[in-house]
C-alpha atoms as a PDB file:
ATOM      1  CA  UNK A   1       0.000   0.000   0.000  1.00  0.00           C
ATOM      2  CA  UNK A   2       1.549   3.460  -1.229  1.00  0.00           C
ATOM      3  CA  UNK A   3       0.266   6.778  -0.830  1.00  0.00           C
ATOM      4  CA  UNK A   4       0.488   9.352  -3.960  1.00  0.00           C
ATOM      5  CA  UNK A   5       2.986  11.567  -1.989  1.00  0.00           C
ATOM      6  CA  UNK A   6       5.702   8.775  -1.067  1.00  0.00           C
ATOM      7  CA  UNK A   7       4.781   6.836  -4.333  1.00  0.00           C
ATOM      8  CA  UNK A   8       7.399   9.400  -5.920  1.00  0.00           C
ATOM      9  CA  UNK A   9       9.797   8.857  -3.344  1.00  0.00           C
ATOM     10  CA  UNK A  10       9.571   5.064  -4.006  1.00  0.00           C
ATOM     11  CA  UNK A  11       8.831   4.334  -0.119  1.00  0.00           C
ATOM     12  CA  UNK A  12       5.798   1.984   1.329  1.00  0.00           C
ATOM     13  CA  UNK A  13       3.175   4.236   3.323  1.00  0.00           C
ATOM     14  CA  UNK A  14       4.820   3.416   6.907  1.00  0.00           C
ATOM     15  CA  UNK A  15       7.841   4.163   5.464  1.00  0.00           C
ATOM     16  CA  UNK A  16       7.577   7.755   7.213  1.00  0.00           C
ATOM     17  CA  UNK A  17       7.379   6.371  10.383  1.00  0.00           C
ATOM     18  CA  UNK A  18      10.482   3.831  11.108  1.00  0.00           C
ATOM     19  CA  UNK A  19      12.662   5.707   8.604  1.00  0.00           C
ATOM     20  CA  UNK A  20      13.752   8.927   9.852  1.00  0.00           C
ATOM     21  CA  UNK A  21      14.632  10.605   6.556  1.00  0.00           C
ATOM     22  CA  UNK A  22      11.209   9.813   5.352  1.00  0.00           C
ATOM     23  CA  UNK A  23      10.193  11.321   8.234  1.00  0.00           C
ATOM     24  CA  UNK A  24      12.002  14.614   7.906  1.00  0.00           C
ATOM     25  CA  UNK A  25      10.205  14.617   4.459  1.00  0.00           C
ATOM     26  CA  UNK A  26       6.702  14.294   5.352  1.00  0.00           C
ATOM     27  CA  UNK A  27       7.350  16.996   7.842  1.00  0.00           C
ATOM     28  CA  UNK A  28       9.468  19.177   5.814  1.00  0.00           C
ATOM     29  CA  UNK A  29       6.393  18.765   2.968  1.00  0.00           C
ATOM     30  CA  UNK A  30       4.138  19.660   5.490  1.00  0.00           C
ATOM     31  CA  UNK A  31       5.760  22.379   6.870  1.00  0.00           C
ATOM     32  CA  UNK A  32       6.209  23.795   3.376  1.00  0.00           C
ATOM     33  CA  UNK A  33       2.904  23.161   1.924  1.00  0.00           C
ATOM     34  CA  UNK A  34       0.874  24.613   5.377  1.00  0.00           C
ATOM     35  CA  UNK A  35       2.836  27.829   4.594  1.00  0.00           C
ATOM     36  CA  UNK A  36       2.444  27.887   1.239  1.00  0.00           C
ATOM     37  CA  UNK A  37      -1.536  27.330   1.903  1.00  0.00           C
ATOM     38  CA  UNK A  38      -1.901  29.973   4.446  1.00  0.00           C
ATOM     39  CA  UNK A  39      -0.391  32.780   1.937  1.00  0.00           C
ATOM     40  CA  UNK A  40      -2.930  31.613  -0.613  1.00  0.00           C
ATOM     41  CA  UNK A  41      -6.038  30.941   1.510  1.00  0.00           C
ATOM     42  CA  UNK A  42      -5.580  32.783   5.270  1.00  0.00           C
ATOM     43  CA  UNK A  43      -9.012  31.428   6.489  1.00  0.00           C
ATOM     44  CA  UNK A  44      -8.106  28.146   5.845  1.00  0.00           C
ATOM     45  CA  UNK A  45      -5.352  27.385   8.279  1.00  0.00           C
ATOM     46  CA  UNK A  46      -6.894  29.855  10.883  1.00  0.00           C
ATOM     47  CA  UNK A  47      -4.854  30.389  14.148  1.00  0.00           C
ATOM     48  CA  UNK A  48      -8.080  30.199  16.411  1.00  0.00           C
ATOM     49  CA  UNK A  49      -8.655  27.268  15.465  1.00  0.00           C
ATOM     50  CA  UNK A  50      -7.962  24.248  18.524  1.00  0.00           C
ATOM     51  CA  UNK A  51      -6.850  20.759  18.321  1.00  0.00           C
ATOM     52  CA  UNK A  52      -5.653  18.791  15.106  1.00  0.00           C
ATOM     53  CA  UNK A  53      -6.313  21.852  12.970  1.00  0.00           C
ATOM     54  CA  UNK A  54      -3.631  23.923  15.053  1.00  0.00           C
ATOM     55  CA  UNK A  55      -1.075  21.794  13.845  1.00  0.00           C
ATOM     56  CA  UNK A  56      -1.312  23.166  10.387  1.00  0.00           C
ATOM     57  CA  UNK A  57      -1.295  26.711  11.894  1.00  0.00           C
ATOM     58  CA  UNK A  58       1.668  25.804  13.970  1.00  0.00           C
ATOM     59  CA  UNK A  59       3.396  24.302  10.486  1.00  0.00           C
ATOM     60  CA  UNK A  60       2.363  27.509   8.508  1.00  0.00           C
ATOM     61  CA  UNK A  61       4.111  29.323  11.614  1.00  0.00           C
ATOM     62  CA  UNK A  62       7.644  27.285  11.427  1.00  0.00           C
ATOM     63  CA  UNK A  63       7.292  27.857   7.508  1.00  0.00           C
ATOM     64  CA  UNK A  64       7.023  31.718   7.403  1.00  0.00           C
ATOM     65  CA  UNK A  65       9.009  32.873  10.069  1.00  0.00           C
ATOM     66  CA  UNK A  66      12.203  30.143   9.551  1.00  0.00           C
ATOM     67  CA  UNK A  67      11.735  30.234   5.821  1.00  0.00           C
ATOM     68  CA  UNK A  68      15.472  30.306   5.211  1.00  0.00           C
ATOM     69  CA  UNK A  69      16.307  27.802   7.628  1.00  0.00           C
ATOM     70  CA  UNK A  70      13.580  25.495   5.760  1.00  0.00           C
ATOM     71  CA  UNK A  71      14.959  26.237   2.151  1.00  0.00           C
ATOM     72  CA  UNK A  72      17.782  25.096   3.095  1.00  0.00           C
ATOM     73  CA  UNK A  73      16.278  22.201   4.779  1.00  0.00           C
ATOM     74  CA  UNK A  74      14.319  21.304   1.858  1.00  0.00           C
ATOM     75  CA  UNK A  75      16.925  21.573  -0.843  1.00  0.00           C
ATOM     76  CA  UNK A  76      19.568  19.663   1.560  1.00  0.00           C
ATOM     77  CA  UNK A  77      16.786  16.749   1.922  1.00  0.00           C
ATOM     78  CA  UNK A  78      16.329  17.307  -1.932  1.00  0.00           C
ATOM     79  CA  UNK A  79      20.237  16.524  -2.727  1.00  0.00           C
ATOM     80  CA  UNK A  80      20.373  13.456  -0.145  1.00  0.00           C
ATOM     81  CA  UNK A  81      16.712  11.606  -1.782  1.00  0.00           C
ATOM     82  CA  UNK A  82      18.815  12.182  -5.323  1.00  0.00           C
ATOM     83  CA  UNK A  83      21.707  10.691  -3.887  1.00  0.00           C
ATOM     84  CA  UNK A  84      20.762   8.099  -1.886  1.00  0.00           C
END
């Protein structure tokens, strides 16, 4: 069983949890894609909102205010998928 976002990646669906660079992935991808979200659609990933949902705010957060530190995150987790 694959999802569509590891499918890419080549790696099974619980692949992201006992492999810790496929876990820096998924979280640099979500990290990355909650930011990207909230720049497009604000009311989407809304910061009042509690629980599970907050976790995307939290994400959106990391993304825009350490954006350099996650480029360079992402495009060293880039080179060392290519290279593996």
């Amino acid at each position: 069983k694959t999802c569509l976002i590891f499918s890419c990646l080549n790696m099974p669906l619980n692949g992201a949890i006992f492999n810790f660079q496929s876990f820096l992935a998924a979280i640099l991808l979500l990290i990355c894609s909650c930011a990207y979200l909230r720049t497009h659609w604000p009311k989407f990933i809304d910061r009042y909102k509690t629980g599970f949902s907050s976790v995307f705010w939290k994400s959106a957060r990391i993304g825009e205010r350490l954006s350099p530190i996650v480029s360079v995150c992402c495009i060293a987790m880039g080179f060392a998928i290519l290279f593996r």
